[in-house]
C-alpha atoms as a PDB file:
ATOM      1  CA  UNK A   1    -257.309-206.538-214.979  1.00  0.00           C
ATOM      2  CA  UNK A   2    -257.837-204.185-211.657  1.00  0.00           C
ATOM      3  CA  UNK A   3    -261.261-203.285-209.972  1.00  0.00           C
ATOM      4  CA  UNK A   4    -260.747-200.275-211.520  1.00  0.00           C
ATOM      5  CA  UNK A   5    -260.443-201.241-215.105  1.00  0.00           C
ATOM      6  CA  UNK A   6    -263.068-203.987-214.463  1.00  0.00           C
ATOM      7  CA  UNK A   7    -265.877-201.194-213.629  1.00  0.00           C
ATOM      8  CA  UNK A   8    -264.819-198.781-216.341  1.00  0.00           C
ATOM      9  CA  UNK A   9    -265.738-201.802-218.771  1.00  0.00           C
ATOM     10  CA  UNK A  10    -268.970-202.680-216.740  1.00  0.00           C
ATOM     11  CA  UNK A  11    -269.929-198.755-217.415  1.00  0.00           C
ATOM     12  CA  UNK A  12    -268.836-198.757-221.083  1.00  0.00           C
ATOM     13  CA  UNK A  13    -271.007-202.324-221.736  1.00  0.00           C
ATOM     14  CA  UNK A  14    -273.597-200.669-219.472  1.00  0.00           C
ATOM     15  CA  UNK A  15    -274.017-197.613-221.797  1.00  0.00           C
ATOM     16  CA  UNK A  16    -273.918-200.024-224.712  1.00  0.00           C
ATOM     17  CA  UNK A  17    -276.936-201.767-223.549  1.00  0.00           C
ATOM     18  CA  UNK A  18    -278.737-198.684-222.494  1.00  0.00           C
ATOM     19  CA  UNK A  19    -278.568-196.971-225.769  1.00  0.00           C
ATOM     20  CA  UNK A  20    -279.036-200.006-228.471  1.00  0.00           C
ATOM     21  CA  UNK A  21    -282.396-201.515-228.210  1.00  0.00           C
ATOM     22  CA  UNK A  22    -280.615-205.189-230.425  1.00  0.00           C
ATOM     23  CA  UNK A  23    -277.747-206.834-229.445  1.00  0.00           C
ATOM     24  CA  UNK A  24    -277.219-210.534-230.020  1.00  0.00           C
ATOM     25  CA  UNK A  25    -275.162-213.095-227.765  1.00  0.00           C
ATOM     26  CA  UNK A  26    -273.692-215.786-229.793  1.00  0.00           C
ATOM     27  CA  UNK A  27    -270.765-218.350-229.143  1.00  0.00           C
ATOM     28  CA  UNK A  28    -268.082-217.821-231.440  1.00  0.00           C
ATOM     29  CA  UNK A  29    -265.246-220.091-229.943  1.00  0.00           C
ATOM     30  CA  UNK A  30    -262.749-222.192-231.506  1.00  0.00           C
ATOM     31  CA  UNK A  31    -262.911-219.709-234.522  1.00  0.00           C
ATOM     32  CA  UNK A  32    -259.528-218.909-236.372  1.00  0.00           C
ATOM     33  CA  UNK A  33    -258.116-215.994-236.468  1.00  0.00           C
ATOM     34  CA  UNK A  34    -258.538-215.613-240.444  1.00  0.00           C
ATOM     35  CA  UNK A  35    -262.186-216.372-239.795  1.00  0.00           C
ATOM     36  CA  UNK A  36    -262.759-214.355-236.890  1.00  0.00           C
ATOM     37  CA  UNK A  37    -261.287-211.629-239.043  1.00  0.00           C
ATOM     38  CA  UNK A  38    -263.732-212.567-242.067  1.00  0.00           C
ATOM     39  CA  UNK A  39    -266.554-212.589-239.129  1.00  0.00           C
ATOM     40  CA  UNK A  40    -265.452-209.050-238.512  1.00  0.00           C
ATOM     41  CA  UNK A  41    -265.601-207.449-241.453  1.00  0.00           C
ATOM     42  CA  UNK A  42    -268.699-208.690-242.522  1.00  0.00           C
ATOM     43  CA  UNK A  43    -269.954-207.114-239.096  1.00  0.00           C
ATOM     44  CA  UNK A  44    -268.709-204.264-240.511  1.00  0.00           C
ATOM     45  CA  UNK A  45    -270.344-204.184-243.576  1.00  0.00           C
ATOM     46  CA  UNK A  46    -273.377-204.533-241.954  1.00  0.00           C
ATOM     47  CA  UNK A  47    -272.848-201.826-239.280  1.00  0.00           C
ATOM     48  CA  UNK A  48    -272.576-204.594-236.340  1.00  0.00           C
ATOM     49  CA  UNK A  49    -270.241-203.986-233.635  1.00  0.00           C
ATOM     50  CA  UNK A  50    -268.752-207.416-232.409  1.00  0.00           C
ATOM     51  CA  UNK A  51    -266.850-207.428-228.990  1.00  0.00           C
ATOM     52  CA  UNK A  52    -265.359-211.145-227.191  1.00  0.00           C
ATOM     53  CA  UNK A  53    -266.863-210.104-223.635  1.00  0.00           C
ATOM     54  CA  UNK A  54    -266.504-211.411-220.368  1.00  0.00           C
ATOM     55  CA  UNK A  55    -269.873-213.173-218.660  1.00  0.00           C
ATOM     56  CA  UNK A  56    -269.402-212.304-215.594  1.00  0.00           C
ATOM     57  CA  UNK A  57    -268.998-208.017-216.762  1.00  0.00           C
ATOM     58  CA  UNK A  58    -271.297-208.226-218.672  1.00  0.00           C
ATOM     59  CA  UNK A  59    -273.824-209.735-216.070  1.00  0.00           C
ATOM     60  CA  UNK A  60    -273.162-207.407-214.163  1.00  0.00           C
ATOM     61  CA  UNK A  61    -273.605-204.481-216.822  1.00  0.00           C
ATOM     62  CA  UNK A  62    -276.943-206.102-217.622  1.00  0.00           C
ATOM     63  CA  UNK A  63    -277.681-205.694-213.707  1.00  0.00           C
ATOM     64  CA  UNK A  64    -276.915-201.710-214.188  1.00  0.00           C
ATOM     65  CA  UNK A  65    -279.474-201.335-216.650  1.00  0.00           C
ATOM     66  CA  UNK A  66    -282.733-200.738-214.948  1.00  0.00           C
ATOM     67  CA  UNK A  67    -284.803-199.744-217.807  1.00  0.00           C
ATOM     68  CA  UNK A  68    -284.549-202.862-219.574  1.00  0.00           C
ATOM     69  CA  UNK A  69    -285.684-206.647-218.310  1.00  0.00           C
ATOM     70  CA  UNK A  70    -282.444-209.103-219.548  1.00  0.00           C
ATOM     71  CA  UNK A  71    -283.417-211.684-216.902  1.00  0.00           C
ATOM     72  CA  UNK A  72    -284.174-214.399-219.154  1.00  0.00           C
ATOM     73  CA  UNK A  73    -280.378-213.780-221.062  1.00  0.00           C
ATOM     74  CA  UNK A  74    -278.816-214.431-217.760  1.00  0.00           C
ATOM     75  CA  UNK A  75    -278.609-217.835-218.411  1.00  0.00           C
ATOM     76  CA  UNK A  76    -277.089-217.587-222.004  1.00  0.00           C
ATOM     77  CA  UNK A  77    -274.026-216.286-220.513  1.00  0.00           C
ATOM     78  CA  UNK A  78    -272.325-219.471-220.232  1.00  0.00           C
ATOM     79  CA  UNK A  79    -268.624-220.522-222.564  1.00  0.00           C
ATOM     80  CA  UNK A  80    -267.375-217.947-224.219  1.00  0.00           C
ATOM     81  CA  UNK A  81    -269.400-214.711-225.303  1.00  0.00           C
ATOM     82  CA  UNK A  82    -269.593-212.471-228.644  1.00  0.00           C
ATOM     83  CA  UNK A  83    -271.795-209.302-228.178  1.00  0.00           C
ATOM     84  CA  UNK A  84    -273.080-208.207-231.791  1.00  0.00           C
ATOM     85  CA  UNK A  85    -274.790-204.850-231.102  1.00  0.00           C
ATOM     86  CA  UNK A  86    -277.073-203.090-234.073  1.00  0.00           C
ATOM     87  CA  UNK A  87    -279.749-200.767-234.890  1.00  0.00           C
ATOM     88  CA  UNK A  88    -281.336-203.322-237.041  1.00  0.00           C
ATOM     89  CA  UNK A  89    -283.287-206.115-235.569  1.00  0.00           C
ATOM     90  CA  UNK A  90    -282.763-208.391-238.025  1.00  0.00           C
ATOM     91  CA  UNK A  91    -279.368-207.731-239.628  1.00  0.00           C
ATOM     92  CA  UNK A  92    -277.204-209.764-236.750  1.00  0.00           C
ATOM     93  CA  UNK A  93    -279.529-212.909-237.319  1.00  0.00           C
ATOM     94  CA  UNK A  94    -278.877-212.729-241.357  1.00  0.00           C
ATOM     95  CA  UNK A  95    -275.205-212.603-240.962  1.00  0.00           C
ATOM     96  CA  UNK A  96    -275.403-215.156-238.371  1.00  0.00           C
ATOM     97  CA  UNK A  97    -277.234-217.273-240.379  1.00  0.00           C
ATOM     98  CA  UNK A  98    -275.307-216.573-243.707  1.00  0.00           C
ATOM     99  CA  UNK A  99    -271.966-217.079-242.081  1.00  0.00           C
ATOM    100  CA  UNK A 100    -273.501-220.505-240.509  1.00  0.00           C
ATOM    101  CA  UNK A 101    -273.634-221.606-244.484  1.00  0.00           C
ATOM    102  CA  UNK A 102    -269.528-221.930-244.393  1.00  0.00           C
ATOM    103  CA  UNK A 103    -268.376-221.552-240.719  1.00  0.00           C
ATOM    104  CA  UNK A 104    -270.115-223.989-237.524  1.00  0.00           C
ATOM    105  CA  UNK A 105    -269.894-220.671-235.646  1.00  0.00           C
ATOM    106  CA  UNK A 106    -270.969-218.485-234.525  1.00  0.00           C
ATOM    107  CA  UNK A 107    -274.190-219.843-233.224  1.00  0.00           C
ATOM    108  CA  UNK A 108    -276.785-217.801-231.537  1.00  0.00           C
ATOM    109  CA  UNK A 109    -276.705-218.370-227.525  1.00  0.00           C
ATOM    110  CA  UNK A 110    -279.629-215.096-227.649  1.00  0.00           C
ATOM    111  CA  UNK A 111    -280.953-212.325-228.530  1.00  0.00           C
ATOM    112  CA  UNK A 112    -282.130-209.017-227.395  1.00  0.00           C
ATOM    113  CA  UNK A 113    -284.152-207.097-229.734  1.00  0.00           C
ATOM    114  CA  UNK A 114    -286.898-204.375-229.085  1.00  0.00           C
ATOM    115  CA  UNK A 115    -287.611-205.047-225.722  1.00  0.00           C
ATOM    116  CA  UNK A 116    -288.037-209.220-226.352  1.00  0.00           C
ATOM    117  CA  UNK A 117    -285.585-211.511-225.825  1.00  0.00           C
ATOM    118  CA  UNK A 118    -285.207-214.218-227.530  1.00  0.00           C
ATOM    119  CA  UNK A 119    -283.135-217.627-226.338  1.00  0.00           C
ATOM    120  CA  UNK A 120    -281.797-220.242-228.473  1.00  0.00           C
ATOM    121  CA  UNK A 121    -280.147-220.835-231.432  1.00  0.00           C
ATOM    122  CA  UNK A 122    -283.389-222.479-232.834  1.00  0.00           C
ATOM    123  CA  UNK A 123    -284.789-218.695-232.684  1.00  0.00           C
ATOM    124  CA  UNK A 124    -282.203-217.577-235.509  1.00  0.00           C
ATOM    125  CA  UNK A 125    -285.140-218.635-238.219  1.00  0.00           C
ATOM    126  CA  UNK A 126    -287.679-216.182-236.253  1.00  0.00           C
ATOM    127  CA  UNK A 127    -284.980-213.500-235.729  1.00  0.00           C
ATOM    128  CA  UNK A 128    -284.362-213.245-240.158  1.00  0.00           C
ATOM    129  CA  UNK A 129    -288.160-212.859-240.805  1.00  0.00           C
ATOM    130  CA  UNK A 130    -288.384-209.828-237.972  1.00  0.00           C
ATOM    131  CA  UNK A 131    -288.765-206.904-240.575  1.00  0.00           C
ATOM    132  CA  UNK A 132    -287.150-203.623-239.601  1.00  0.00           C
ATOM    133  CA  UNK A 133    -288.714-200.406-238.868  1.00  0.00           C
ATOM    134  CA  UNK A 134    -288.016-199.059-242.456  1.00  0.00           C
ATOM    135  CA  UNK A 135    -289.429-202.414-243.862  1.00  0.00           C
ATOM    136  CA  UNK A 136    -292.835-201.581-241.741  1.00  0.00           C
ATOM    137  CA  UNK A 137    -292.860-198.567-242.918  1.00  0.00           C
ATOM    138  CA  UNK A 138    -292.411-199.177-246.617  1.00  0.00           C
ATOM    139  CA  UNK A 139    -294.864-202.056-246.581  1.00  0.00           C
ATOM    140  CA  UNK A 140    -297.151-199.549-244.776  1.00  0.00           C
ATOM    141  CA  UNK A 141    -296.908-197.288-247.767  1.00  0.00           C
ATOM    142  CA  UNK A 142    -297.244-199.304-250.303  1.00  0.00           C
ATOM    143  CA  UNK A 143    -301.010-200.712-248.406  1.00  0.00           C
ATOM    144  CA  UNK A 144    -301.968-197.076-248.474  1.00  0.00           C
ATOM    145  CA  UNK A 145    -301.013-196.390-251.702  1.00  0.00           C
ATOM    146  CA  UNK A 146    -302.549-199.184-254.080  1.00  0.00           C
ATOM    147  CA  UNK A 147    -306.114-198.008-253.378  1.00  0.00           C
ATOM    148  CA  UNK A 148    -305.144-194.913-254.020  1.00  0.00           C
ATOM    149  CA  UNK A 149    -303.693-195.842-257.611  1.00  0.00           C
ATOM    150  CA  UNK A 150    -306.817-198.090-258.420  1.00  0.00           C
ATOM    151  CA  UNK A 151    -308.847-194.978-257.551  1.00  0.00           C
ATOM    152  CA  UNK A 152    -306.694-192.597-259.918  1.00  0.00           C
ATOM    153  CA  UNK A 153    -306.614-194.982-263.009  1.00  0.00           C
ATOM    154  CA  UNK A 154    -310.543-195.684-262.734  1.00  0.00           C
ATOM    155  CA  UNK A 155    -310.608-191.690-262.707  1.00  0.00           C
ATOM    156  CA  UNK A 156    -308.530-191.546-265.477  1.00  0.00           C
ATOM    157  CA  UNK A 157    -309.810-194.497-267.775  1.00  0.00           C
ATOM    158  CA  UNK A 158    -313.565-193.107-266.573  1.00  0.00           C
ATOM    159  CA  UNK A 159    -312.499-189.195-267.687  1.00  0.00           C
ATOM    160  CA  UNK A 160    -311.388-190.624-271.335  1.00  0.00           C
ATOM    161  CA  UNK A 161    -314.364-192.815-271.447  1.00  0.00           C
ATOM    162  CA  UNK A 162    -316.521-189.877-271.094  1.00  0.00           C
ATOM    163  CA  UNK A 163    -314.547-187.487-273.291  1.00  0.00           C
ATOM    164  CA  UNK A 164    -314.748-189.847-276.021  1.00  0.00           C
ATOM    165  CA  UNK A 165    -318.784-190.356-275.214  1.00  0.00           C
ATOM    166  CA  UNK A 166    -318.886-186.305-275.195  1.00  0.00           C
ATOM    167  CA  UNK A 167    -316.582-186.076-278.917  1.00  0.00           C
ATOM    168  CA  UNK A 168    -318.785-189.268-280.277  1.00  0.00           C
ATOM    169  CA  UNK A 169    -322.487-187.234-279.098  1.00  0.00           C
ATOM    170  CA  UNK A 170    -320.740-183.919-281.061  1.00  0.00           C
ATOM    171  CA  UNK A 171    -319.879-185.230-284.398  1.00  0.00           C
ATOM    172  CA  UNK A 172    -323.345-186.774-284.586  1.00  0.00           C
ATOM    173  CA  UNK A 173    -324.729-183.197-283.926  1.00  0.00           C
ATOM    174  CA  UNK A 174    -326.754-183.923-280.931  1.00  0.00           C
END
């Protein structure tokens, strides 16, 4: 590979980073190629990107970005390298962690996600239970919502409550 080719690649992992707030770094070496291939699809699935990278390019794509902070991940980039890159925080972590149930690797060397980075593969348990933005969301809606409910069914059971009073009140003639 030239200088040439070696800084279009720095660019294109570069723009990666910028524009994906999760990516995951993970050790995936000595895997097959029929499980790599499994590993790959299930990426897929998922909506994961997985690229083999090289440390040193993507060091130095990390160094390009100057709106994010990857200092800590610097010294993750050690042995070989698999970049799994996402929208969802916790999507790479549960496939991670699923595949981990059949396969040693891949095993989580770090983690980027929403500005926080995370190093270790003893942060894989932490990185499942982050709840996505949809997940915050919906458990924000369902909060607001219960009171809301209790407040319409005490309406409700309160209006037929007094409806039968008002019925009983007329048939006695008062």
């Amino acid at each position: 590979m030239n200088r040439q080719e070696k800084n279009q690649l720095i660019d294109e992992l570069s723009e990666v980073l910028r524009e994906n707030s999760v990516f995951y770094l993970t050790d995936a070496s000595g895997l097959d190629a029929e499980t790599t291939t499994e590993l790959r699809r299930e990426s897929f699935k998922k909506d994961l990107t997985v690229r083999v990278v090289k440390n040193t390019l993507l060091r130095k794509a990390m160094e390009r970005v100057e709106e994010k902070n990857f200092d800590e991940l610097y010294g993750s980039l050690v042995g070989q390298t698999a970049l799994f890159v996402g929208d969802v925080g916790n999507v790479p972590a549960k496939l991670i962690k699923e595949f981990a149930k059949k396969h040693e690797k891949p095993v989580l060397k770090a983690a980027y996600v929403e500005e926080a980075c995370y190093v270790g593969a003893n942060q894989l348990d932490l990185l499942t239970s982050i709840k996505s933005k949809d997940e915050l969301l919906g458990d924000i809606v369902m909060l607001l919502q219960s009171p809301a409910k209790n407040v319409l069914g005490a309406l409700q059971s309160g209006g037929n409550t007094i409806s039968g009073l008002v019925k009983a009140l007329e048939s006695r003639g008062v």
